[in-house]
Protein backbone atom coordinates (compact mmCIF):
# COMPACT_ATOMS: atom_id res chain seq x y z
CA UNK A 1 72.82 121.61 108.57
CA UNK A 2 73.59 124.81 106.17
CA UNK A 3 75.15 126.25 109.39
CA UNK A 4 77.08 123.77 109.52
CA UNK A 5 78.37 123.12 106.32
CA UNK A 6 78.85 127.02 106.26
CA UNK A 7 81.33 126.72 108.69
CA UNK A 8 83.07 123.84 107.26
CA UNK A 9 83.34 126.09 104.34
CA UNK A 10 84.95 129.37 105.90
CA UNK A 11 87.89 126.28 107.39
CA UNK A 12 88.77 126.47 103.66
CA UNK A 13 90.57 129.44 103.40
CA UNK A 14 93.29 127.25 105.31
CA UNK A 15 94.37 124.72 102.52
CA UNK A 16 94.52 127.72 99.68
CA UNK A 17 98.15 128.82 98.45
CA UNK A 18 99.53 125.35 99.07
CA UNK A 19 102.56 125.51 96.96
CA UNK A 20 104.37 122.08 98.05
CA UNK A 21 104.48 119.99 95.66
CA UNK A 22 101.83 116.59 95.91
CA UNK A 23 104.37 114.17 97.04
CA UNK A 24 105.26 116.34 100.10
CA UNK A 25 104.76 114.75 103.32
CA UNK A 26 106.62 117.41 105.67
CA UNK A 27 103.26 119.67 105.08
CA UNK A 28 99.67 120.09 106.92
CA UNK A 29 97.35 118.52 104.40
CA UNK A 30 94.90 115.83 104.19
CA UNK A 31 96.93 113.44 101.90
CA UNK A 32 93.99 110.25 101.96
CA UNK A 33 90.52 110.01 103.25
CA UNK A 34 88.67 106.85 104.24
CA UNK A 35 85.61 105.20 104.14
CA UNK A 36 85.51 101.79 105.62
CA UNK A 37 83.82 100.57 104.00
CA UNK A 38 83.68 102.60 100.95
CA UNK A 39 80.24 100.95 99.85
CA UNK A 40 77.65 99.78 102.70
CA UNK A 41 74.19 97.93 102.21
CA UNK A 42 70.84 99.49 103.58
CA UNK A 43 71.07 99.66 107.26
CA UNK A 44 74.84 99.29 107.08
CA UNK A 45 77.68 101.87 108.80
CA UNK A 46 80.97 102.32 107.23
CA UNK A 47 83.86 104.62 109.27
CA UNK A 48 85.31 107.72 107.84
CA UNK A 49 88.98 108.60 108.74
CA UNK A 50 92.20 110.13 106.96
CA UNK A 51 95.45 110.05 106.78
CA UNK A 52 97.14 113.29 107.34
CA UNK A 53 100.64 114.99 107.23
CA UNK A 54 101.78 117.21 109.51
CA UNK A 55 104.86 119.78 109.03
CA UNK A 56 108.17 118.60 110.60
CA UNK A 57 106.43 115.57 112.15
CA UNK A 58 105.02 111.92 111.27
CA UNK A 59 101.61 110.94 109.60
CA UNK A 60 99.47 110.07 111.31
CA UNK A 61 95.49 108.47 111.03
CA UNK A 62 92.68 110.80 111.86
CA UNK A 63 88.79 110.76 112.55
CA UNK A 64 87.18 113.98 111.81
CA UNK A 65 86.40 116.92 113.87
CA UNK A 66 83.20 117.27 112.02
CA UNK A 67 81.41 114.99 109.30
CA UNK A 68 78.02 116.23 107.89
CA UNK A 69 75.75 115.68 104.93
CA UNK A 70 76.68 117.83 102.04
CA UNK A 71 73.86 120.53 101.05
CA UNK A 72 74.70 119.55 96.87
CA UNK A 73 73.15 115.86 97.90
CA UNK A 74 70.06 114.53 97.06
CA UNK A 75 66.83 115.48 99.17
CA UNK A 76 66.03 112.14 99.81
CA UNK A 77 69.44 111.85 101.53
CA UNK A 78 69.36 114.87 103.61
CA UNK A 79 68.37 112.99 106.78
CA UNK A 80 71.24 109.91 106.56
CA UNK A 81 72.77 109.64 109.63
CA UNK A 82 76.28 111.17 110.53
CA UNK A 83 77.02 110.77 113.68
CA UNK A 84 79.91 110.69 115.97
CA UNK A 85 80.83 107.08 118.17
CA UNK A 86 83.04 107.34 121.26
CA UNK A 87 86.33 108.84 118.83
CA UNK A 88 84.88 107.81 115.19
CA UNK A 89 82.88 109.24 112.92
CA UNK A 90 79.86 106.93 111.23
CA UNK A 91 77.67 106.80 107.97
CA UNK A 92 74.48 104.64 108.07
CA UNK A 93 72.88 103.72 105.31
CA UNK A 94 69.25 104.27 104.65
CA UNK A 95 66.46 101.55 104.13
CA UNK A 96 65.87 100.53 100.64
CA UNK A 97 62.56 101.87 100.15
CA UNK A 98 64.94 105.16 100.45
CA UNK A 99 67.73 103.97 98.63
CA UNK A 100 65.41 103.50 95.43
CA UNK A 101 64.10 106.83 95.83
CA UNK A 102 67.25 108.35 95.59
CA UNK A 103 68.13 106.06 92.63
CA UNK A 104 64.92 107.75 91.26
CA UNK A 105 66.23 111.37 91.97
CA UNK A 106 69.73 110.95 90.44
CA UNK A 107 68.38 108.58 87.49
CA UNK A 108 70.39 105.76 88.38
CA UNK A 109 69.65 102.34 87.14
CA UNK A 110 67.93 100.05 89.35
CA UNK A 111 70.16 98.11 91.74
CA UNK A 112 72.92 100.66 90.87
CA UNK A 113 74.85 102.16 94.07
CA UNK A 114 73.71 105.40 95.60
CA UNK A 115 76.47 108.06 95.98
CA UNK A 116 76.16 110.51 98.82
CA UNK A 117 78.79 113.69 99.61
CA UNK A 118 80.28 114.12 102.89
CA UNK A 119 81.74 116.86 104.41
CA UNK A 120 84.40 116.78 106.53
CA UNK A 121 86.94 119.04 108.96
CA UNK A 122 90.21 117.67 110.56
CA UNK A 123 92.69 119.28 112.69
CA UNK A 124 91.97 120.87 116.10
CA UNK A 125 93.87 124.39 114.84
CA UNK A 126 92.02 128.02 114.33
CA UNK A 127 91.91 127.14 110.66
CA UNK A 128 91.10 123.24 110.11
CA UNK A 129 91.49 121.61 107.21
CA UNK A 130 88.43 120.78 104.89
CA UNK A 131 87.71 117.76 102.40
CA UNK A 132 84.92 116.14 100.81
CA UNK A 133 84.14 112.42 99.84
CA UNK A 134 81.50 110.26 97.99
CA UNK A 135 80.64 106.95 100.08
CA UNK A 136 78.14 104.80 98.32
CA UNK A 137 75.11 102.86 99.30
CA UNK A 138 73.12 99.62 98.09
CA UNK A 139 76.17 97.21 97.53
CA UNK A 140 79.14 95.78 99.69
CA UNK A 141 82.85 96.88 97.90
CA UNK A 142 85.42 96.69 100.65
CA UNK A 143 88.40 99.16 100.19
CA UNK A 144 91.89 97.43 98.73
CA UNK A 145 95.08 96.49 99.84
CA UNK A 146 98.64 97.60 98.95
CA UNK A 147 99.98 94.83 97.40
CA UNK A 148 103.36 93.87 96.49
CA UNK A 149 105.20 97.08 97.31
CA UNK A 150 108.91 97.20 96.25
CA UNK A 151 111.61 98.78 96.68
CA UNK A 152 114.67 98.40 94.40
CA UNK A 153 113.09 95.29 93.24
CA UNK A 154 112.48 94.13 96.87
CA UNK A 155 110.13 93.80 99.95
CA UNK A 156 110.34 97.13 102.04
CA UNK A 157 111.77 96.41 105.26
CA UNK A 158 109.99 97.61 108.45
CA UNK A 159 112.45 101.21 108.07
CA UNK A 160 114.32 101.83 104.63
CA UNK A 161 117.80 102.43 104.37
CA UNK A 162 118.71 103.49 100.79
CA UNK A 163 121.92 105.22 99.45
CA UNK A 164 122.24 108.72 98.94
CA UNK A 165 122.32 110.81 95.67
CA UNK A 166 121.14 107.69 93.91
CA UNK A 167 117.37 106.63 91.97
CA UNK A 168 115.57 104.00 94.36
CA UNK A 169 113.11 102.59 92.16
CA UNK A 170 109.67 102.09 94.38
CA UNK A 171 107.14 99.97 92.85
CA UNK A 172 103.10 98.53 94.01
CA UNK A 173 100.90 96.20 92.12
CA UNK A 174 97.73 97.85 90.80
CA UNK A 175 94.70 97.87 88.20
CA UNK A 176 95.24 99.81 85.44
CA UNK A 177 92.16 102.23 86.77
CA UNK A 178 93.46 102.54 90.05
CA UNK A 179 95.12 106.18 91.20
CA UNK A 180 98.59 105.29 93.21
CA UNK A 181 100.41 108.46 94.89
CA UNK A 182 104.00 108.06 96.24
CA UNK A 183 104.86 110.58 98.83
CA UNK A 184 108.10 111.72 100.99
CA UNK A 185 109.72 113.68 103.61
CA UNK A 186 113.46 112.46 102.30
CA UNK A 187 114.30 113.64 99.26
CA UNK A 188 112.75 114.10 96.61
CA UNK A 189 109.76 111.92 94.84
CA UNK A 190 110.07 111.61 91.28
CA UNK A 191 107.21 109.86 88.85
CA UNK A 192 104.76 110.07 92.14
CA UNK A 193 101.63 109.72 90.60
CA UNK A 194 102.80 106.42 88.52
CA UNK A 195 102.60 102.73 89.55
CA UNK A 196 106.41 102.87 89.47
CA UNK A 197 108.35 105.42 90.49
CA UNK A 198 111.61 106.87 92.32
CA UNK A 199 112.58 108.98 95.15
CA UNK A 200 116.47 110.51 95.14
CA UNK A 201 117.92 111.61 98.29
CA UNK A 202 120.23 115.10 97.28
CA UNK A 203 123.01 116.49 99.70
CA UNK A 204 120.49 119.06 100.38
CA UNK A 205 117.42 117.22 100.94
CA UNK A 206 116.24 115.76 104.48
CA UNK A 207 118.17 112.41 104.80
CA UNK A 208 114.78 110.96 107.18
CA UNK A 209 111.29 110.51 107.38
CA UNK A 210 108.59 108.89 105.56
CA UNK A 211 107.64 107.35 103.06
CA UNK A 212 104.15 106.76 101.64
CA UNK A 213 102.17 105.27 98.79
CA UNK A 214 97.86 105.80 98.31
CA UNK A 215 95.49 103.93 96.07
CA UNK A 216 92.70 104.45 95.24
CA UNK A 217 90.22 102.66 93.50
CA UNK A 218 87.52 103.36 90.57
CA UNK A 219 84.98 102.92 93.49
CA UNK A 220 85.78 105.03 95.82
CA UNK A 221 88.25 102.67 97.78
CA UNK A 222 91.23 103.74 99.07
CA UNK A 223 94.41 102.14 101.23
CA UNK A 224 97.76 103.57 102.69
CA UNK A 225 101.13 102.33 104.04
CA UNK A 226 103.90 104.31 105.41
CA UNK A 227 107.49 103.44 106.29
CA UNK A 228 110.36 105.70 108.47
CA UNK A 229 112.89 106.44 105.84
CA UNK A 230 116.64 107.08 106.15
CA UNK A 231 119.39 107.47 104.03
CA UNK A 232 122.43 105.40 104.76
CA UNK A 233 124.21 108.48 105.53
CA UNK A 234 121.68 109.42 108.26
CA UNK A 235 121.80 105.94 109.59
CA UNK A 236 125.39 106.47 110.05
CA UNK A 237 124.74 109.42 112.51
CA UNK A 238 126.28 111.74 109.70
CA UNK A 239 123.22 113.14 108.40
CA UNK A 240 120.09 115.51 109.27
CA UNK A 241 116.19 114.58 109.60
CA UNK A 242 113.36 117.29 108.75
């Protein structure tokens, strides 16, 4: 397994000097990974997948190349199954006898959930891209929803048309502890880490693509949803996508 995790590693070098800005969607990154569930009882398997950007095309949802146990976890971990099914990549949870061992390791309360690192590559390039999450064992929390998106005050329609040069107001319902990321590839996001925020479309920006919004909960949850985006401008022909 340190081979492997070794190797994960060196894929590294290929997300350093990333210079676009967060809310950039016309980029190679990792913008969201998944655990579904993000909690699983003993004997349980949750799914691990991501949603990912790609430069001058659409997002798309992505399994991993390679999922493994991180080295930092607990010993009593070490031998949780990672494994891949026909396209997916799965985390079973241990037995309990286990689970309370690791509780005993970390010096968590009894009952409490266990928290195990997983490594992760995605991308089928020389230089994949590398991430880490925590999934959690010993309790059932499913991840959350995107609820009542807006825009301008209204449902999103299956593709946005919005005006040009002008502050569309985008909006989600969310708990105050929750993390909510807006992101773009037309014009430019403003406010994007902030339940409410605003994109602007500029003459100079791309007048299509995509829009996005994340959330992610306190425990470890996380949901997407993504929309084409146009300006009215491109809609009318007039315009230029990325």
């Amino acid at each position: 397994m340190r081979g492997a995790w070794l190797v994960l590693l060196a894929g590294a070098t290929g997300c350093l000097g990333d210079l676009d800005p967060a809310w950039q969607l016309d980029h190679d990154r990792i913008i969201a990974i998944r655990a579904t569930p993000p909690h699983v009882v003993a004997g349980d398997t949750l799914v691990l997948d991501a949603l990912m950007a790609h430069k001058g095309g659409p997002t798309d949802i992505e399994s991993p190349t390679l999922a493994i146990v991180s080295p930092r976890a607990p010993k009593t971990l070490m031998g949780v199954s990672v494994a891949r099914e026909g396209s997916d990549w799965t985390v079973t949870a241990p037995d309990d006898a286990t689970l309370e061992a690791a509780r005993a390791e970390l010096m968590l309360d009894a009952g409490a959930p266990v928290p195990l690192e997983i490594g992760m590559t995605f991308g089928s390039g020389a230089t994949p891209l590398v991430a880490t999450k925590f999934v959690y064992f010993g309790d059932a929390v499913d991840n959350p929803t995107i609820t009542n998106p807006l825009v301008d005050g209204a449902p999103p329609a299956a593709t946005l048309v919005i005006p040009p040069d002008i502050d569309v107001r985008l909006a989600v319902d969310a708990d105050m502890t929750d993390k909510i990321n807006w992101l773009t590839s037309c014009g430019t996001m403003h406010d994007d880490d902030e339940i409410k925020a605003f994109v602007h479309v500029l003459p100079a920006d791309p007048m299509s693509g995509e829009l996005a919004v994340v959330r992610r909960t306190a425990a470890g949850g996380v949901a997407f949803q993504r929309w084409p985006i146009m300006t009215t401008i491109a809609g009318a022909g007039s315009g230029s996508g990325k």
